[in-house]
Structure formats: C-alpha cells, structure tokens
N, C-alpha and C. Protein backbone atom coordinates (compact mmCIF):
# COMPACT_ATOMS: atom_id res chain seq x y z
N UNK A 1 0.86 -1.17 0.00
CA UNK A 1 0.00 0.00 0.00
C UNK A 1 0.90 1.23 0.00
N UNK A 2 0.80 2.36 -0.73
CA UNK A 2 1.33 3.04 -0.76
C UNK A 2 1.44 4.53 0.26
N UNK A 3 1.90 5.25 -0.08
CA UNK A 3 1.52 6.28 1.46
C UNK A 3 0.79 7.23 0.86
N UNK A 4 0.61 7.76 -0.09
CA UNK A 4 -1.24 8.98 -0.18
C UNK A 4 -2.52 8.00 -0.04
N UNK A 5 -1.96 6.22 -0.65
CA UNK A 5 -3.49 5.59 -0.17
C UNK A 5 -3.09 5.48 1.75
N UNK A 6 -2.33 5.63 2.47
CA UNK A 6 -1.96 5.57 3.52
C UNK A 6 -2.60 6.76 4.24
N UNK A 7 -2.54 7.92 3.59
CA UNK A 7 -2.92 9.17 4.22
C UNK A 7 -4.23 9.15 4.00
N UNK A 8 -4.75 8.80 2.61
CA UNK A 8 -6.63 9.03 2.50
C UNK A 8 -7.13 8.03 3.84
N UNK A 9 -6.51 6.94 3.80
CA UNK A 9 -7.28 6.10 4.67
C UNK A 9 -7.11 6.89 6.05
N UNK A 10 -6.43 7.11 6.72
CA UNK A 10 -5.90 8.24 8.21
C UNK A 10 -7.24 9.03 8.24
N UNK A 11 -7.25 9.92 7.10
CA UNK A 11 -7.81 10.90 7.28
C UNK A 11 -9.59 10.79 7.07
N UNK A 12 -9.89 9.66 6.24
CA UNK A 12 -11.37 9.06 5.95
C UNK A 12 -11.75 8.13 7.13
N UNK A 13 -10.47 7.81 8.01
CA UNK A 13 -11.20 6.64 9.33
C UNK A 13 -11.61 8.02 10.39
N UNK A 14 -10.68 9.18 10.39
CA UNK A 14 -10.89 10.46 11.28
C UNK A 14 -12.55 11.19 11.20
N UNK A 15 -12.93 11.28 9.83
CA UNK A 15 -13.87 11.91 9.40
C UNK A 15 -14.23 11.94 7.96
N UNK A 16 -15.28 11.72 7.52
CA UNK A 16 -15.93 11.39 5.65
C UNK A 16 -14.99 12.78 5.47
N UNK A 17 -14.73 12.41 3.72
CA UNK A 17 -13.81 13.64 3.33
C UNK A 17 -14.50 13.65 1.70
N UNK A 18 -13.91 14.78 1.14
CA UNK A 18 -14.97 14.68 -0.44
C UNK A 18 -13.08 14.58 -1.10
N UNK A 19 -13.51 14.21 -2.55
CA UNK A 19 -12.22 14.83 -2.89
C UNK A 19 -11.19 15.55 -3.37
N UNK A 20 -11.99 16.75 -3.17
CA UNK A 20 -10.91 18.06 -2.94
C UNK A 20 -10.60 18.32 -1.19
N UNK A 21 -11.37 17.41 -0.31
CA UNK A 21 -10.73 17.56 0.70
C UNK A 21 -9.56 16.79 0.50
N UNK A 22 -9.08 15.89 0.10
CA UNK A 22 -8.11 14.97 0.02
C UNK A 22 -7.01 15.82 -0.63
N UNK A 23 -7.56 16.39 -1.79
CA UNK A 23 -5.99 17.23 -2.71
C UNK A 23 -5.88 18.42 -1.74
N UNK A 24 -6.85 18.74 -1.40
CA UNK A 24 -6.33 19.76 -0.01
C UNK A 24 -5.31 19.99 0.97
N UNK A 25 -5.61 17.79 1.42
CA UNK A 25 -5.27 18.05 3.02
C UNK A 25 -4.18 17.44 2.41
N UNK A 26 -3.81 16.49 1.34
CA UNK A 26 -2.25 15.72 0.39
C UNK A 26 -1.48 17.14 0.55
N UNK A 27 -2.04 18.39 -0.03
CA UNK A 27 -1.13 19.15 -0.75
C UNK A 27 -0.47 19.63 0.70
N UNK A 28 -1.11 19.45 1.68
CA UNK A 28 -0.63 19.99 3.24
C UNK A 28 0.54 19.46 3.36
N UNK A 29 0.38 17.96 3.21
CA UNK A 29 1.73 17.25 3.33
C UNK A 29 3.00 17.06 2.52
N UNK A 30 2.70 18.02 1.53
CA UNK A 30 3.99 18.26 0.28
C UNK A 30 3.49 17.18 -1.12
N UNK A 31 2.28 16.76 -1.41
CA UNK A 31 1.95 16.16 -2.22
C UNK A 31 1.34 17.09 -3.25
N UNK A 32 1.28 16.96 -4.52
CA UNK A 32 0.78 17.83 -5.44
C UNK A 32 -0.50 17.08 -6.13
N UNK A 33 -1.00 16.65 -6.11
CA UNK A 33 -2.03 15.49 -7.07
C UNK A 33 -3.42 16.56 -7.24
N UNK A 34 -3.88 16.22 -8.46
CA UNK A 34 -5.05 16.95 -9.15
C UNK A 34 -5.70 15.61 -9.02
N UNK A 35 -6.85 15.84 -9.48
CA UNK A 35 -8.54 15.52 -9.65
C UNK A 35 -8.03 14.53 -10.78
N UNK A 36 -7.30 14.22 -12.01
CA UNK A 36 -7.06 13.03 -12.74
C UNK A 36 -6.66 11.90 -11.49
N UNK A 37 -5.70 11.99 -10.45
CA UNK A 37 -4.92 11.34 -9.88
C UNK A 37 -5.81 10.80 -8.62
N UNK A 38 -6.68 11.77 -8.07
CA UNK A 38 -7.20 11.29 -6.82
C UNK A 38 -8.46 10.83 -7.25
N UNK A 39 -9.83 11.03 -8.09
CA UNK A 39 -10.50 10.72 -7.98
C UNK A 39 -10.35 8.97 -8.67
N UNK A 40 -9.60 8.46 -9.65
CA UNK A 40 -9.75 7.32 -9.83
C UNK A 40 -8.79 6.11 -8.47
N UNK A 41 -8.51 7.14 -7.69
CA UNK A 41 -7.49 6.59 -7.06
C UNK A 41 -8.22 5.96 -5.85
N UNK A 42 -9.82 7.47 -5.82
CA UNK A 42 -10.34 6.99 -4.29
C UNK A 42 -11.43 5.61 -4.38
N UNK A 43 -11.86 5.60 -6.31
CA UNK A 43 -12.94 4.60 -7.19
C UNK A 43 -11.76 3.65 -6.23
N UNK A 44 -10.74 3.29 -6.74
CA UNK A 44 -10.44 2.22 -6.70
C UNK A 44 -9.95 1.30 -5.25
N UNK A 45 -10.06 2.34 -4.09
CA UNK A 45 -10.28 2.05 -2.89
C UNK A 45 -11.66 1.67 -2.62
N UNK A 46 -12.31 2.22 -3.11
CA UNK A 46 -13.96 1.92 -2.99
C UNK A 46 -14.13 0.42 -3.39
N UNK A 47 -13.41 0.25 -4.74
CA UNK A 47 -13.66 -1.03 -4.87
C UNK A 47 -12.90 -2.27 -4.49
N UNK A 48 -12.20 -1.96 -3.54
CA UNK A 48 -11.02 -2.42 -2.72
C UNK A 48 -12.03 -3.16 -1.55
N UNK A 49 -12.60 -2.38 -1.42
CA UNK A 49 -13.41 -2.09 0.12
C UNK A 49 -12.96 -1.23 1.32
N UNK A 50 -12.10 -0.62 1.09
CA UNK A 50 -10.98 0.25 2.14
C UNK A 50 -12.10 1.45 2.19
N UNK A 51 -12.75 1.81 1.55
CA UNK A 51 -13.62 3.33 1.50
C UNK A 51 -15.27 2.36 1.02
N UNK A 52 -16.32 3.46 1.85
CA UNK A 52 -17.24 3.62 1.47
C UNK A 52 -17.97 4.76 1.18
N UNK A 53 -18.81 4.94 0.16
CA UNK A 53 -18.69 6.46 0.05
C UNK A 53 -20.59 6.67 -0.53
N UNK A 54 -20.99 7.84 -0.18
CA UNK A 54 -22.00 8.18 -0.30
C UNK A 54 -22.39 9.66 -0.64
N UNK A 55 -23.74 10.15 -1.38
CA UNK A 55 -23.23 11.33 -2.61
C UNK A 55 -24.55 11.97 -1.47
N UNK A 56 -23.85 13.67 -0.84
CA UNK A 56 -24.27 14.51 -0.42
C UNK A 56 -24.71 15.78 -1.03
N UNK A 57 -26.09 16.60 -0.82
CA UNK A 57 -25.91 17.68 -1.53
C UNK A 57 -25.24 19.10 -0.46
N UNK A 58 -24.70 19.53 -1.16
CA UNK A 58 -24.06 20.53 -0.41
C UNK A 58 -23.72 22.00 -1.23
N UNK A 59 -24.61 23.08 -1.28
CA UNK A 59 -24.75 23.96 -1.56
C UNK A 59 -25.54 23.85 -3.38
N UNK A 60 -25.96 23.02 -2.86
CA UNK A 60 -27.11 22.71 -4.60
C UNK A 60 -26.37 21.88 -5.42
N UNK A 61 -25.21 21.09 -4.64
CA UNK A 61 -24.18 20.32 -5.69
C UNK A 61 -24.05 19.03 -5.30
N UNK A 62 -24.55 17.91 -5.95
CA UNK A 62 -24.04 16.63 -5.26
C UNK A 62 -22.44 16.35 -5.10
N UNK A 63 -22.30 16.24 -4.21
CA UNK A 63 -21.00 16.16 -3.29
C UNK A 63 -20.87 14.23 -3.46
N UNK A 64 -19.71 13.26 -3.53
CA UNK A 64 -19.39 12.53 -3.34
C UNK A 64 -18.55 12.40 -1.96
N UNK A 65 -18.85 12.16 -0.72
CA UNK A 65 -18.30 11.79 0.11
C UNK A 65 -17.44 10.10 0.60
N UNK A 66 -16.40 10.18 0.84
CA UNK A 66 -15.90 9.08 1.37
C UNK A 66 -15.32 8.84 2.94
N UNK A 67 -15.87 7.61 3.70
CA UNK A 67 -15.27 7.45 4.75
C UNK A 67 -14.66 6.27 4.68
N UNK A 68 -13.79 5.37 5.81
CA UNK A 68 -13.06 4.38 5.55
C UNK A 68 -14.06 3.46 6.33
N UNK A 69 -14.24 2.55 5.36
CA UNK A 69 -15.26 0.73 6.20
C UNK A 69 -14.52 0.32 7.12
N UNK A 70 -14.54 -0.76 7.93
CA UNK A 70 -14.17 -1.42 8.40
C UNK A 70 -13.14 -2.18 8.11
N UNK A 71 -12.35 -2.56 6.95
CA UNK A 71 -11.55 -3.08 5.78
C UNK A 71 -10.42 -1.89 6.32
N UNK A 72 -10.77 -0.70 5.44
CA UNK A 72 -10.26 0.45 5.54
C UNK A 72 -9.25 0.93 6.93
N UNK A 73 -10.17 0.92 8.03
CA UNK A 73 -9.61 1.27 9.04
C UNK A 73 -8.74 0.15 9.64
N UNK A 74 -8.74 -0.97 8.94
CA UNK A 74 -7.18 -2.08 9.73
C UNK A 74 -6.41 -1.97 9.04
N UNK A 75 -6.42 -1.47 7.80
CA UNK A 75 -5.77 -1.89 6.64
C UNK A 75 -4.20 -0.67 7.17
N UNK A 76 -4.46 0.20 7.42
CA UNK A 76 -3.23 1.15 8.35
C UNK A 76 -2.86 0.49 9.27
N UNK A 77 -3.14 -0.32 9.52
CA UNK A 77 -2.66 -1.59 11.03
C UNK A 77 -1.76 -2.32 10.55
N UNK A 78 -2.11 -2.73 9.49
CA UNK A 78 -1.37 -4.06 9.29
C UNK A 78 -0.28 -3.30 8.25
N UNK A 79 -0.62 -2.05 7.59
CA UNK A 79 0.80 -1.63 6.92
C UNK A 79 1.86 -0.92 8.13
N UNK A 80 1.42 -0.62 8.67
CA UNK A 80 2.37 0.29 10.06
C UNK A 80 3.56 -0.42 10.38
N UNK A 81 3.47 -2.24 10.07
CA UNK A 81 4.77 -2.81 10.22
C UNK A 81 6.12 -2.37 9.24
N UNK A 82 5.01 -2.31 8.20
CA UNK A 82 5.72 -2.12 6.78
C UNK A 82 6.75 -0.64 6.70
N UNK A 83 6.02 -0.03 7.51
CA UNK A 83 6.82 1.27 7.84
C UNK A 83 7.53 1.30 8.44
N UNK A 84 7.41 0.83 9.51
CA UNK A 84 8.19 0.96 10.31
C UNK A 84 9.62 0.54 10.35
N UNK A 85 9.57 -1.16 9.18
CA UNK A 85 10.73 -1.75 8.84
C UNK A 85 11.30 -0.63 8.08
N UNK A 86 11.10 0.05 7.15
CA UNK A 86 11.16 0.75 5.90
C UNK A 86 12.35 2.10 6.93
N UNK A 87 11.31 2.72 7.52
CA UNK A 87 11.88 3.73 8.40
C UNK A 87 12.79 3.41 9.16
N UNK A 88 13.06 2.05 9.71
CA UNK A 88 14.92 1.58 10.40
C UNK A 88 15.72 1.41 9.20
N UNK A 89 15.36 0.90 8.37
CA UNK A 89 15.68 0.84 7.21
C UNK A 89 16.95 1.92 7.07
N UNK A 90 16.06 2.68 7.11
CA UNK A 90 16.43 4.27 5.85
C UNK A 90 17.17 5.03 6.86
N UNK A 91 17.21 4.89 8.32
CA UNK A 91 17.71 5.74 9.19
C UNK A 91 18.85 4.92 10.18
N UNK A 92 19.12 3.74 10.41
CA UNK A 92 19.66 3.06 11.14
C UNK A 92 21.11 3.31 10.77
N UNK A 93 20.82 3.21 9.49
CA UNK A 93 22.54 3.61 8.54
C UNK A 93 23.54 4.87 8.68
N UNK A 94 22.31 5.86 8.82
CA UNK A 94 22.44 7.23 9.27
C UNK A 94 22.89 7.35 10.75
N UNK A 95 22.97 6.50 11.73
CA UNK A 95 23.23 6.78 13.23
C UNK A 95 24.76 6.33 13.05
C-alpha cells in the first residue's frame, strides 16, 4: 500500500472527506495530485473495500463523500509494520 493511499485512509477513518478535501489536506503534506490522480485513485479504494462512500448535496451540488469501512480502518494496522521496517531501514545507517 502506498503512502497517499496511507494518508486518504488516516484521514477518511478520522472523518468522511470529499475529494478536494483529500488534494487539499495531500497538498498539506507536500503532495501535489489533481482531480485526474485522486479521484480514480479513491474509485479504486472503494472497490477495494478500504472506502465507502456516499453522494451529499451541499450547496445545490451533489458532493461525493468518502469514509473508511471497516476493511479500511485495519488496513493502516497491518501496513504500520511495513513502515516501520522501511523507516529503520532508511535511518539506522544514518546513526
């Protein structure tokens, strides 16, 4: 799993997000991604099962919202090892 699907999931188990909240809260973290990149990115979590998502109106506009299922919210559990190896990894060398 990669780390922006790492961050959508964080931030969709916290609270439903649409997705320009996502290129929003990415671009916070030094990520640049447009609307080609995230919206087929969040389809394909959806069909993962990591996201479930449901279409809101919000100011006369149907809004697509996504939060993280149940799938979703372990799925950062079980990669956190993966990081963590990754991150001794990359820094152990450095001490």
């Amino acid at each position: 799993m990669g780390l922006v699907r790492l961050h959508v999931l964080h931030h969709a188990a916290e609270s439903p997000i649409s997705g320009l909240g996502v290129i929003e809260e990415l671009g916070r973290h030094g990520y640049r991604l447009g609307p080609g990149t995230i919206y087929p990115l969040l389809h394909s979590m959806v069909k993962r099962g990591w996201l479930r998502t449901e279409v809101q109106i919000v100011a006369r506009r149907k809004r697509r919202i996504y939060a993280a299922s149940s799938a979703g919210r372990r799925a950062p559990n079980l990669a956190r090892e993966q990081v963590r190896q990754l991150y001794e990894e990359m820094f152990e060398e450095h001490q």
